[in-house]
N, C-alpha and C. Protein backbone atom coordinates (compact mmCIF):
# COMPACT_ATOMS: atom_id res chain seq x y z
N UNK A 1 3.19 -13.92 -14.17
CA UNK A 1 3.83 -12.63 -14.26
C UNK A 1 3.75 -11.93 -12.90
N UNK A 2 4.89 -11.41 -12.42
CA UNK A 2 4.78 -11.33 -10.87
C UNK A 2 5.47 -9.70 -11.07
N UNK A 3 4.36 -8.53 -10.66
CA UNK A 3 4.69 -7.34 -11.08
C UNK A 3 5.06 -6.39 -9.50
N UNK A 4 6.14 -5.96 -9.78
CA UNK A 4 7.00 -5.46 -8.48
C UNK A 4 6.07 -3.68 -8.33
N UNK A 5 6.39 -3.60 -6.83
CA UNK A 5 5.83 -2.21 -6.79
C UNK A 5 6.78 -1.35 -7.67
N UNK A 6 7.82 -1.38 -7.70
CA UNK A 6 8.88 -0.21 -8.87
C UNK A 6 8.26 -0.46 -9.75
N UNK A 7 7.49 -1.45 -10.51
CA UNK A 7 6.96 -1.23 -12.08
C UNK A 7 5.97 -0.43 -11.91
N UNK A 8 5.25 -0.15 -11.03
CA UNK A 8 3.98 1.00 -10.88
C UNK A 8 4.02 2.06 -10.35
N UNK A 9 4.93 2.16 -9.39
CA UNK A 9 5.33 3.87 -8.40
C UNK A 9 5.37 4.84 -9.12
N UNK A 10 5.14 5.58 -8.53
CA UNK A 10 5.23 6.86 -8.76
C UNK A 10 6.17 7.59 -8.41
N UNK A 11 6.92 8.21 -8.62
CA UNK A 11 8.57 9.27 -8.85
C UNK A 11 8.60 10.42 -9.45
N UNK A 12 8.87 11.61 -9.27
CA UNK A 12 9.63 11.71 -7.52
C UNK A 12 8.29 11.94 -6.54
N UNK A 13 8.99 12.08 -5.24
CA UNK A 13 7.34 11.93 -3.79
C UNK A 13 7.31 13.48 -4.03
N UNK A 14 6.62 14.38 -3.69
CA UNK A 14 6.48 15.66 -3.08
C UNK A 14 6.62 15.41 -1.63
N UNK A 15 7.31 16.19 -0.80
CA UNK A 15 8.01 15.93 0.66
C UNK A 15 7.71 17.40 1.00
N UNK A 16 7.30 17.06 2.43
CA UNK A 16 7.02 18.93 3.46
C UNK A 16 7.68 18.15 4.62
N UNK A 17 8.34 19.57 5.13
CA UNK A 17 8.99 19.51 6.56
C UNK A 17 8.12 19.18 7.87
N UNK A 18 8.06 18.71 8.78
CA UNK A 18 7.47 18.41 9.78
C UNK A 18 7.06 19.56 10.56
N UNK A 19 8.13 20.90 10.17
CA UNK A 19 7.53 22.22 10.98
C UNK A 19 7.15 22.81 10.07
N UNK A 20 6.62 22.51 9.06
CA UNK A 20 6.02 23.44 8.35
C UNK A 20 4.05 23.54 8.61
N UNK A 21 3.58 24.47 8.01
CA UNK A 21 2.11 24.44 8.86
C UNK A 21 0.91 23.76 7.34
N UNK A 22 -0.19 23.71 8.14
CA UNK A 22 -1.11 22.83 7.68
C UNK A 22 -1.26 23.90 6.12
N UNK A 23 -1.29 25.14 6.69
CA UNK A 23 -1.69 26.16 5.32
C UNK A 23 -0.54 25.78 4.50
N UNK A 24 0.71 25.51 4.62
CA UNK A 24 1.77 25.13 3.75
C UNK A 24 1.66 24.16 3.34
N UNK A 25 0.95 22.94 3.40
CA UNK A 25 0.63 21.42 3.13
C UNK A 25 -0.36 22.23 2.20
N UNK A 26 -1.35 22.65 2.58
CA UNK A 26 -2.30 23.10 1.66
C UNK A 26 -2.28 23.15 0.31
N UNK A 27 -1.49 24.52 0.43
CA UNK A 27 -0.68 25.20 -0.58
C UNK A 27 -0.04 24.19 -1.61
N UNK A 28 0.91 23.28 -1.01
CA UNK A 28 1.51 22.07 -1.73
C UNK A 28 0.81 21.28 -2.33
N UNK A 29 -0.31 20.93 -1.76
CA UNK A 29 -0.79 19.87 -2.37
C UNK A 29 -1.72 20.30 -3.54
N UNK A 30 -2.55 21.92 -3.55
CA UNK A 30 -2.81 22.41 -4.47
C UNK A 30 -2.25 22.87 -5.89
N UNK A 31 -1.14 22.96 -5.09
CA UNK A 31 -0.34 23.49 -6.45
C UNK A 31 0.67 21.98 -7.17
N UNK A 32 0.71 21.50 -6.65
CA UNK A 32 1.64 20.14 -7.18
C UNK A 32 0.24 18.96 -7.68
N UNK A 33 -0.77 19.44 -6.92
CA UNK A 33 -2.27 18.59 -7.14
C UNK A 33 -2.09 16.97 -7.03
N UNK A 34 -1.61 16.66 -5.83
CA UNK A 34 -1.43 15.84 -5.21
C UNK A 34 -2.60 15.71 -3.93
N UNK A 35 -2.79 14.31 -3.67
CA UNK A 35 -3.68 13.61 -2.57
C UNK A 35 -2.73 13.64 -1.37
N UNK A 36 -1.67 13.50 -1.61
CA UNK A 36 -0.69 13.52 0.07
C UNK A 36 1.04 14.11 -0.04
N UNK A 37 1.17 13.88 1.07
CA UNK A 37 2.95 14.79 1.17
C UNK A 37 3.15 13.81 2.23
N UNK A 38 4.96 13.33 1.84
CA UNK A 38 5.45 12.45 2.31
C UNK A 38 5.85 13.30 3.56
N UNK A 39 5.26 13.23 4.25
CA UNK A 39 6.29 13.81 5.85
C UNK A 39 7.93 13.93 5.99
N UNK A 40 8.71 15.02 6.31
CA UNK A 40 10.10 14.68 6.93
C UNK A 40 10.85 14.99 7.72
N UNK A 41 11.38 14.48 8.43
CA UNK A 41 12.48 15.52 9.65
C UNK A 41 13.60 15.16 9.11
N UNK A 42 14.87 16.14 8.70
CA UNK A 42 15.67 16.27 8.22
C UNK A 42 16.28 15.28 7.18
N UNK A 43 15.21 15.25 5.71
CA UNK A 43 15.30 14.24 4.82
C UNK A 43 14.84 12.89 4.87
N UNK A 44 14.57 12.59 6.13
CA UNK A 44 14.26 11.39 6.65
C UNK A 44 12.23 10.78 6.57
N UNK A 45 11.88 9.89 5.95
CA UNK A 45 10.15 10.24 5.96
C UNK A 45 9.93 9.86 7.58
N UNK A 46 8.91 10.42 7.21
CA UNK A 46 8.30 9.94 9.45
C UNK A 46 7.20 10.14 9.24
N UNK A 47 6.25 10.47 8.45
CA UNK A 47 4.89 10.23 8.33
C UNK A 47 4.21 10.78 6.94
N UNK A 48 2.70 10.74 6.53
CA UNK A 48 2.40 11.11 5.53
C UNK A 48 1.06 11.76 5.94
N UNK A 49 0.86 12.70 5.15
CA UNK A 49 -0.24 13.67 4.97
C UNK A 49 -1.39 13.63 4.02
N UNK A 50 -2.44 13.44 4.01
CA UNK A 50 -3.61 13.57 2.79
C UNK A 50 -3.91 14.76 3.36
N UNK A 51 -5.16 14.91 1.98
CA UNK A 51 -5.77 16.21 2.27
C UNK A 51 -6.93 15.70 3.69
N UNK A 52 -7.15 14.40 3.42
CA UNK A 52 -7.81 13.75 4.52
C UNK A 52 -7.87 14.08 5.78
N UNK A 53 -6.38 13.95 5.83
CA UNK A 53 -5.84 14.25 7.64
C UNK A 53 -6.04 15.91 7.97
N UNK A 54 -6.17 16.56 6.57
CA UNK A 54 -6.04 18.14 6.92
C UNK A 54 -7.81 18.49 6.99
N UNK A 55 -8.70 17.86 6.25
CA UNK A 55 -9.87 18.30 6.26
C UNK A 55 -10.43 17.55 8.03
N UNK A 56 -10.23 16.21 8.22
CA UNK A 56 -10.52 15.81 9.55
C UNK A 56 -9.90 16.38 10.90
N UNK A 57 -8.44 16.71 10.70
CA UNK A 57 -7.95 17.16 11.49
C UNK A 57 -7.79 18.84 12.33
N UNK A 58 -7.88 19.48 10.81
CA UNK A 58 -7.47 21.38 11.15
C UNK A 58 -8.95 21.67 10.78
N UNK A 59 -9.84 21.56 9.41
CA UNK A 59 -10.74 22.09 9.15
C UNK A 59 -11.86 21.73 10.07
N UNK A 60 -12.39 20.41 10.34
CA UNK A 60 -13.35 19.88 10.74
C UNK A 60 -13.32 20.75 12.10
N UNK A 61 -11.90 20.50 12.50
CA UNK A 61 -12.13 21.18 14.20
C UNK A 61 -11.55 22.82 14.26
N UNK A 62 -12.28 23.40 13.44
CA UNK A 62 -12.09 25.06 12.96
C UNK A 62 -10.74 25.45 13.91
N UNK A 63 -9.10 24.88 13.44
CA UNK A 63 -8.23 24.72 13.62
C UNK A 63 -8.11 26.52 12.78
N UNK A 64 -6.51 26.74 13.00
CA UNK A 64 -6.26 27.86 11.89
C UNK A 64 -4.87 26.90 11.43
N UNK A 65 -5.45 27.08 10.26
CA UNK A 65 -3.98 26.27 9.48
C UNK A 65 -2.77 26.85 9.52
N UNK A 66 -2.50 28.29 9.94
CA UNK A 66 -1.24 29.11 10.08
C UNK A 66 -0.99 28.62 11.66
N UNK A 67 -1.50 27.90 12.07
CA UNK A 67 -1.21 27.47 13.84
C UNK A 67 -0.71 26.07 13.83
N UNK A 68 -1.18 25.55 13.13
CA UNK A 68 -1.08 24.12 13.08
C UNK A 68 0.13 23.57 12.25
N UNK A 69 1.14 22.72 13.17
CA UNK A 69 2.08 21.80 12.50
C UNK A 69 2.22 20.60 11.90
N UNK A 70 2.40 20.50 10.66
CA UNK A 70 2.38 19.33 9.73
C UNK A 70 3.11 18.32 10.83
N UNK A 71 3.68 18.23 11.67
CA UNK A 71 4.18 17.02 12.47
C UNK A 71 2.86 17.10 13.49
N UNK A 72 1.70 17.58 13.67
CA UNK A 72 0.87 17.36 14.57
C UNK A 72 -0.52 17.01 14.09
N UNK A 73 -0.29 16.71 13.10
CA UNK A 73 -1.41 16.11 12.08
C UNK A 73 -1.16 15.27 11.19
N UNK A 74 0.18 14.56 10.52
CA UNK A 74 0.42 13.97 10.06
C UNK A 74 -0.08 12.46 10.59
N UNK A 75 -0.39 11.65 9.40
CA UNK A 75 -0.83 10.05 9.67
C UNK A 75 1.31 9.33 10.27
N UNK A 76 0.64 8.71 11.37
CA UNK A 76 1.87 7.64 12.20
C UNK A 76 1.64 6.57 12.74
N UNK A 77 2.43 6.11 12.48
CA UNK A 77 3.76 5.45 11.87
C UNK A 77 3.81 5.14 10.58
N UNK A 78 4.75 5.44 9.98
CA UNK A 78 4.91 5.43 8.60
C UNK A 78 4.87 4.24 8.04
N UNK A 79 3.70 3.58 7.35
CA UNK A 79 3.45 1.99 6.96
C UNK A 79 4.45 2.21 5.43
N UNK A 80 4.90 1.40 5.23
CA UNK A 80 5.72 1.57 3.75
C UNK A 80 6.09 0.43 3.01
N UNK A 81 6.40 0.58 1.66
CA UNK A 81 7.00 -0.73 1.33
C UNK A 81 8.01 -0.90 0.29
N UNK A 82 8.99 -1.84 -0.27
CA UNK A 82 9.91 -1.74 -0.74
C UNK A 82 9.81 -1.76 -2.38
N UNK A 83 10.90 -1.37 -2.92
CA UNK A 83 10.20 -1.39 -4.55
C UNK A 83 10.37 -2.94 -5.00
N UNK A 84 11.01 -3.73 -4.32
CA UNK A 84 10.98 -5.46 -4.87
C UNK A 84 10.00 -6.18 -4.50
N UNK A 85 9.33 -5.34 -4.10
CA UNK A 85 8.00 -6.41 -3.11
C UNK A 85 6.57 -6.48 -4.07
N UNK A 86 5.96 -7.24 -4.15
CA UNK A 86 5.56 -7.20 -5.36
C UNK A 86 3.79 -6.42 -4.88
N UNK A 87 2.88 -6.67 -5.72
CA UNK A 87 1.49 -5.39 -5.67
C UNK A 87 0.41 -6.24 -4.90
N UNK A 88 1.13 -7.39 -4.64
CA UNK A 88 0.08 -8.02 -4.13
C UNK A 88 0.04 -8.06 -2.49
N UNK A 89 1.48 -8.22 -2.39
CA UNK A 89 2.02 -7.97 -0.82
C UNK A 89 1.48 -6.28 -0.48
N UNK A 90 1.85 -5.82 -1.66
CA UNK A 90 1.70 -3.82 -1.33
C UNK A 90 0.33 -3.95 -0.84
N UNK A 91 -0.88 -4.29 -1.82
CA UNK A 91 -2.58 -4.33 -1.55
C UNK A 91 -3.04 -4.72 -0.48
N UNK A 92 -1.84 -6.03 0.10
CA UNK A 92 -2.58 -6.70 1.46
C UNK A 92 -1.83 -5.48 2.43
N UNK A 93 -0.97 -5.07 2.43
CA UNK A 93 -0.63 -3.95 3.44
C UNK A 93 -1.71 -2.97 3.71
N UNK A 94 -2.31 -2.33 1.93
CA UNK A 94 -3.48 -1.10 2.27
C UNK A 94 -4.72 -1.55 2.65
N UNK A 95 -4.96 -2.84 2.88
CA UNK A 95 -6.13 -3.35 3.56
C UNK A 95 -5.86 -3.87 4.65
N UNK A 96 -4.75 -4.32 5.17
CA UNK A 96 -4.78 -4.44 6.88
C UNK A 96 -4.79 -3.32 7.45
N UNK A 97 -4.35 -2.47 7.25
CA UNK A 97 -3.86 -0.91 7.31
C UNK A 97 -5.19 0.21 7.59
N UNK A 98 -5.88 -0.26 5.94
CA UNK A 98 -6.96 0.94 5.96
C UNK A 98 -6.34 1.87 5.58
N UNK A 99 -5.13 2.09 4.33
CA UNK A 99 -4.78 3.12 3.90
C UNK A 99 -5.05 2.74 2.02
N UNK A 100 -4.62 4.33 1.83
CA UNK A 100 -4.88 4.40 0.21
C UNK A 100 -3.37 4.59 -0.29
N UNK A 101 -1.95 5.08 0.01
CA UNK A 101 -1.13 5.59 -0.50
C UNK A 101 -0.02 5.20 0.78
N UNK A 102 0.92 4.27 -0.02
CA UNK A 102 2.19 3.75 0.70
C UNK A 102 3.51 4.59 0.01
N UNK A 103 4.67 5.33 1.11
CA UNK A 103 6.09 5.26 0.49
C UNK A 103 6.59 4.24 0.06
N UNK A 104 7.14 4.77 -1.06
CA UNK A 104 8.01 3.49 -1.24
C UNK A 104 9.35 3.70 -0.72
N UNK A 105 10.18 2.77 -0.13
CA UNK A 105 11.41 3.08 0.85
C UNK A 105 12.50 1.77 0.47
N UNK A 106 13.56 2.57 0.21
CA UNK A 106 14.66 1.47 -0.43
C UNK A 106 16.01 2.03 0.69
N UNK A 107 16.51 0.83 1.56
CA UNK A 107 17.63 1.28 2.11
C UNK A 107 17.64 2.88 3.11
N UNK A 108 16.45 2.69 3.49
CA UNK A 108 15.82 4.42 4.59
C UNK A 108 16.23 5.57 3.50
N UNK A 109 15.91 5.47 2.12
CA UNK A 109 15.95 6.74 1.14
C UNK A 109 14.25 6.04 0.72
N UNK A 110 13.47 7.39 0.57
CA UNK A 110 12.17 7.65 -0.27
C UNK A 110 12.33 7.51 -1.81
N UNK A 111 12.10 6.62 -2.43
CA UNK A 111 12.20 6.64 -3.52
C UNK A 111 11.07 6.43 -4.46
N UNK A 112 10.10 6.42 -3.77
CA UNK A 112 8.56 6.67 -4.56
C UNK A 112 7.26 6.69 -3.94
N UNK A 113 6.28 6.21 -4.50
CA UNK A 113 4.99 6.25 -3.83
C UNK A 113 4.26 5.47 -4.37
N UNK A 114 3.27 4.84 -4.01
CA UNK A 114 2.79 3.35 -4.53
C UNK A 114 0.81 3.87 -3.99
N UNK A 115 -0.23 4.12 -4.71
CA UNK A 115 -1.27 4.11 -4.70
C UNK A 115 -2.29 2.73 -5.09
N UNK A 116 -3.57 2.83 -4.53
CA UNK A 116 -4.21 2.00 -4.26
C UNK A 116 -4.51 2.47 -6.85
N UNK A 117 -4.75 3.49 -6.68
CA UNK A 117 -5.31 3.78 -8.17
C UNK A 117 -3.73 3.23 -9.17
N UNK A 118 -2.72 3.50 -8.46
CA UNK A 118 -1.28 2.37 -8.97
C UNK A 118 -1.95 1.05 -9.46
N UNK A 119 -2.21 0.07 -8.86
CA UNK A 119 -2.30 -0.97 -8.25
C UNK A 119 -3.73 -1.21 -9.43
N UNK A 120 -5.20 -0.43 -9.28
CA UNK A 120 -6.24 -0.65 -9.71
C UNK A 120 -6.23 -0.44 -11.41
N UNK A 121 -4.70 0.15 -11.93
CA UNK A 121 -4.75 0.58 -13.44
C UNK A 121 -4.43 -0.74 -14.00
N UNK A 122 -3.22 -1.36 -13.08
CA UNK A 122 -2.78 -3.36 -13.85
C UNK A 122 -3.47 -3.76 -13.59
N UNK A 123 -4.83 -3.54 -12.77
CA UNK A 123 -5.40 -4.81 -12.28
C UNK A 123 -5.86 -5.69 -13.60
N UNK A 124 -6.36 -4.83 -14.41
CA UNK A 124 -6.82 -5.28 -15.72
C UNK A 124 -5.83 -6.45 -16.59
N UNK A 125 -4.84 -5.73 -16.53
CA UNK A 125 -3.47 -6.49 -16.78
C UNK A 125 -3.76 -7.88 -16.82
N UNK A 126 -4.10 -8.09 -15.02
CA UNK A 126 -3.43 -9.01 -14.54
C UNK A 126 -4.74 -10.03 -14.81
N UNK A 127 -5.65 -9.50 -14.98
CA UNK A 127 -6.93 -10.54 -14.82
C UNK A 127 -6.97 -10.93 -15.75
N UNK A 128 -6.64 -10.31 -17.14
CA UNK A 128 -6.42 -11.01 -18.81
C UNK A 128 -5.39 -12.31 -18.39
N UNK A 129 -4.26 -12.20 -17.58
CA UNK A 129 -3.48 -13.23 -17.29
C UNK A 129 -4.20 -14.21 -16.86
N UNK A 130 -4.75 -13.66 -15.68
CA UNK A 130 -5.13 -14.85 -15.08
C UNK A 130 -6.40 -15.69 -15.92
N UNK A 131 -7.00 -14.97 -16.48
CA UNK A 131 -8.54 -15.69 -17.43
C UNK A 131 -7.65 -16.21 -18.72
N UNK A 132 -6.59 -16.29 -18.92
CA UNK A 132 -5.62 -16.86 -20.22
C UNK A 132 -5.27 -18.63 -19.54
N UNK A 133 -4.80 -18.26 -18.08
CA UNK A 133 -4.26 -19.33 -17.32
C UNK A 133 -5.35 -20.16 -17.06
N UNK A 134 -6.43 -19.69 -16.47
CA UNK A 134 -8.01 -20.46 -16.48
C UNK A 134 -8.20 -20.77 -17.67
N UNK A 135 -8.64 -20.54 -19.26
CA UNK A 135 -8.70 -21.38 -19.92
C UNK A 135 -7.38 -21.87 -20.45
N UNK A 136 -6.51 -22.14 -20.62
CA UNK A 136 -5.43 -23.36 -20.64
C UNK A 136 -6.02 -24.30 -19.84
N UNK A 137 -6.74 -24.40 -19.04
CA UNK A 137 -7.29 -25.64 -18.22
C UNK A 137 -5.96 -26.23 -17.02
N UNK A 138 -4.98 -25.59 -17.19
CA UNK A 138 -3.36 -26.79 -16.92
C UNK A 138 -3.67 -25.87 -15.30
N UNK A 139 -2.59 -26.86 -14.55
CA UNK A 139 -2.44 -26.58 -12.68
C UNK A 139 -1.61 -25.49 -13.17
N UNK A 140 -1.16 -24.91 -11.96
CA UNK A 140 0.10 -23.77 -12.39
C UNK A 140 1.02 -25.38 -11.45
N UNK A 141 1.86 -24.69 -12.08
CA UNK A 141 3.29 -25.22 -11.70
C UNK A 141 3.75 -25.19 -10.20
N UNK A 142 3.82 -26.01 -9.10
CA UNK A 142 4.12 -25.37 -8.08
C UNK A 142 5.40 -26.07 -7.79
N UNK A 143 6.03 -24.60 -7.70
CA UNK A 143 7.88 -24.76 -7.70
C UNK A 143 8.05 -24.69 -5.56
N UNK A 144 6.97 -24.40 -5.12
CA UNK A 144 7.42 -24.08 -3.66
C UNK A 144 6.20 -24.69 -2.97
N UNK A 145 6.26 -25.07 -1.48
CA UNK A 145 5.40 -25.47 -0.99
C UNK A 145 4.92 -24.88 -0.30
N UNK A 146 5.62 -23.82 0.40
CA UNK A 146 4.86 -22.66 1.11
C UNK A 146 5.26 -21.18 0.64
N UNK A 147 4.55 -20.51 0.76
CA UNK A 147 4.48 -19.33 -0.30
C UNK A 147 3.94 -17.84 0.63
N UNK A 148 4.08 -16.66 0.50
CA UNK A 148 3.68 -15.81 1.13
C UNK A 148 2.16 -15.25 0.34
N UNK A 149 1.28 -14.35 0.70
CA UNK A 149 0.47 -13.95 -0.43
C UNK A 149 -1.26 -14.01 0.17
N UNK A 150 -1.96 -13.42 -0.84
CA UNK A 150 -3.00 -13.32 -0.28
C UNK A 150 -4.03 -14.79 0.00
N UNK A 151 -4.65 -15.55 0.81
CA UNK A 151 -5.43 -16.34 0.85
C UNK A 151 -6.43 -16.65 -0.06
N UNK A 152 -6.82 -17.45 -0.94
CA UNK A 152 -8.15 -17.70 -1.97
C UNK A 152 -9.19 -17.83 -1.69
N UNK A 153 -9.15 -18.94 -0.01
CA UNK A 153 -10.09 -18.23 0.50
C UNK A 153 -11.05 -17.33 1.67
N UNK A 154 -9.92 -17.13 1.93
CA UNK A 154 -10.70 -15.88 3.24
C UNK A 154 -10.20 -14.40 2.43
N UNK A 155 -8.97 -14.36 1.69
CA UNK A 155 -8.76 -13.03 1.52
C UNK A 155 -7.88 -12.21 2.13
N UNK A 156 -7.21 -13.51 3.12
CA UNK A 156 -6.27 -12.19 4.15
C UNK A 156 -4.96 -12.41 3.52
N UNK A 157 -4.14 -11.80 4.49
CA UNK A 157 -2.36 -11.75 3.49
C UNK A 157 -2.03 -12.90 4.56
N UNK A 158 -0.91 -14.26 4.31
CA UNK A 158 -0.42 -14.67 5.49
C UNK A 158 0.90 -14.76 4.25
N UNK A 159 1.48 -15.10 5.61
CA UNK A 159 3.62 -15.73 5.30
C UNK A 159 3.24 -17.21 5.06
N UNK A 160 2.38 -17.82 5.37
CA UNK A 160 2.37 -19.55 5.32
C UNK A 160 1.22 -20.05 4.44
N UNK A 161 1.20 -19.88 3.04
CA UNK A 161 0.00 -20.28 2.06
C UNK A 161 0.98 -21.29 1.70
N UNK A 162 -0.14 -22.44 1.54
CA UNK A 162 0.22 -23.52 1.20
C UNK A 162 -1.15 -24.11 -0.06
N UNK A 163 -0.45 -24.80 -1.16
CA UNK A 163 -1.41 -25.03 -2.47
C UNK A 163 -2.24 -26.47 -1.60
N UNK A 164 -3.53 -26.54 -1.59
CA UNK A 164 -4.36 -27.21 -1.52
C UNK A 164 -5.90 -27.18 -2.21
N UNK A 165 -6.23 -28.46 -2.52
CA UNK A 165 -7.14 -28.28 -3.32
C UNK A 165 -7.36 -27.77 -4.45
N UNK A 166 -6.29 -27.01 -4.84
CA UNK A 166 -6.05 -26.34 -6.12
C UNK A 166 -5.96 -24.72 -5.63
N UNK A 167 -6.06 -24.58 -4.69
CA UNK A 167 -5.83 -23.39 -4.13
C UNK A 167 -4.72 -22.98 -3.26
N UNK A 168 -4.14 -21.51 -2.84
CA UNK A 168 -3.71 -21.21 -1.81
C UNK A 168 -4.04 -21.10 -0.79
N UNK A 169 -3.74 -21.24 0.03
CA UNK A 169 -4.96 -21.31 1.65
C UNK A 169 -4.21 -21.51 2.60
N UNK A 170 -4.18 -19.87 3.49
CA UNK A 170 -3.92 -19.79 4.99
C UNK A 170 -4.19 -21.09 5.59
N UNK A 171 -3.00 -20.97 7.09
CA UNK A 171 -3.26 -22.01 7.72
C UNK A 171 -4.20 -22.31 8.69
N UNK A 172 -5.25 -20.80 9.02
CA UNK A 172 -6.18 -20.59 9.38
C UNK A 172 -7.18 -21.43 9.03
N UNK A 173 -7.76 -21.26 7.42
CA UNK A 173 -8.02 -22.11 6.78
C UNK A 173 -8.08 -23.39 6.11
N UNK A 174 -6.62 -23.67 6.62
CA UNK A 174 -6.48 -24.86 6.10
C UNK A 174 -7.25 -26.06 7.43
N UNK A 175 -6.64 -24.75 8.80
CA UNK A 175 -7.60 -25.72 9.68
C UNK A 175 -8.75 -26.09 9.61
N UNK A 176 -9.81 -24.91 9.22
CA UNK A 176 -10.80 -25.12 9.61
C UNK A 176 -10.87 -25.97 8.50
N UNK A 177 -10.77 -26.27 7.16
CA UNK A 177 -11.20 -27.36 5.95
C UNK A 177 -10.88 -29.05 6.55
N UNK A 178 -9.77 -28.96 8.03
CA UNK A 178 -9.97 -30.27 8.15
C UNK A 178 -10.28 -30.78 9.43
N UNK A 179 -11.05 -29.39 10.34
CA UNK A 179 -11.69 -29.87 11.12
C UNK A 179 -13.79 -29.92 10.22
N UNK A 180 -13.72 -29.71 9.58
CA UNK A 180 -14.93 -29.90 9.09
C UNK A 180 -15.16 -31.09 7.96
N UNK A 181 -14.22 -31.70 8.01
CA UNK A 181 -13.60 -33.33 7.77
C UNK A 181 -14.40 -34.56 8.89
């Protein structure tokens, strides 16, 4: 079962202007009670905001939030991802990254928001799958020989997993299994 970020996003984003000030992010995110605001210059996203960036950025450094511009504190470059792409590709993004909360972006329109707590509600889902597929005892089926996705065993995301040993495994990995041959 291969579950797309659109089956989990979140819709619609809450969006603040790039000249608007940190006390106005504030304000937004209190009253809508939201963790972040999609950044924008004229409809367009260009970065994203937590309360994170506002407590490290304006508070920590006794900033005045009526001074301060949401385009001068906002998190950049806008990491994002598409709604066909599935949660596994999304997860390896928020861990190369070091983020908690991706746009979702279809055709340069914002069309949702994709969280790490998205992602951690199927996980459950997905592990009943997978402990169903473990006892069946059977291989999975492999329809492709190289595959994109997270590594089995190091953990990282690559474009070139290839099934060995009964596993997926970077080619990182795959080296080192046959230089230790």
């Amino acid at each position: 079962m291969v579950i797309k970020v659109k089956d989990i996003m979140s819709s619609p984003v809450v969006t603040i202007d790039v000249n608007k000030t940190a006390k106005d992010a504030a304000i937004m995110l209190k009253k809508m009670r939201k963790g972040c605001l999609i950044v924008t210059k004229k409809k367009n996203p260009v970065g994203i905001l937590t309360s994170s960036d506002l407590v490290r950025k304006v508070v920590a450094k006794n900033l005045r939030p009526t001074q301060v511009k949401v385009k001068d504190v906002m998190s950049k470059p806008l990491i994002f991802v598409d709604p066909d792409e599935t949660i596994t590709s999304a997860a390896a993004k928020f861990k190369q990254n070091n983020i908690h909360r991706v746009p979702v972006i279809k055709n340069g329109k914002l069309v949702g928001i994709l969280s790490y707590t998205d992602i951690a509600i199927v996980a459950p889902e997905m592990l009943d799958i997978l402990e169903q597929r473990m006892k069946s005892e059977e291989m999975p089926i492999i329809k492709e020989e190289i595959t994109s996705g997270i590594c089995e065993n190091c953990g990282h995301f690559s474009e070139n997993l290839r099934f060995k040993n009964g596993q997926w495994i970077c080619e990182t990995c795959r080296e080192e299994m046959e230089s230790e041959l």
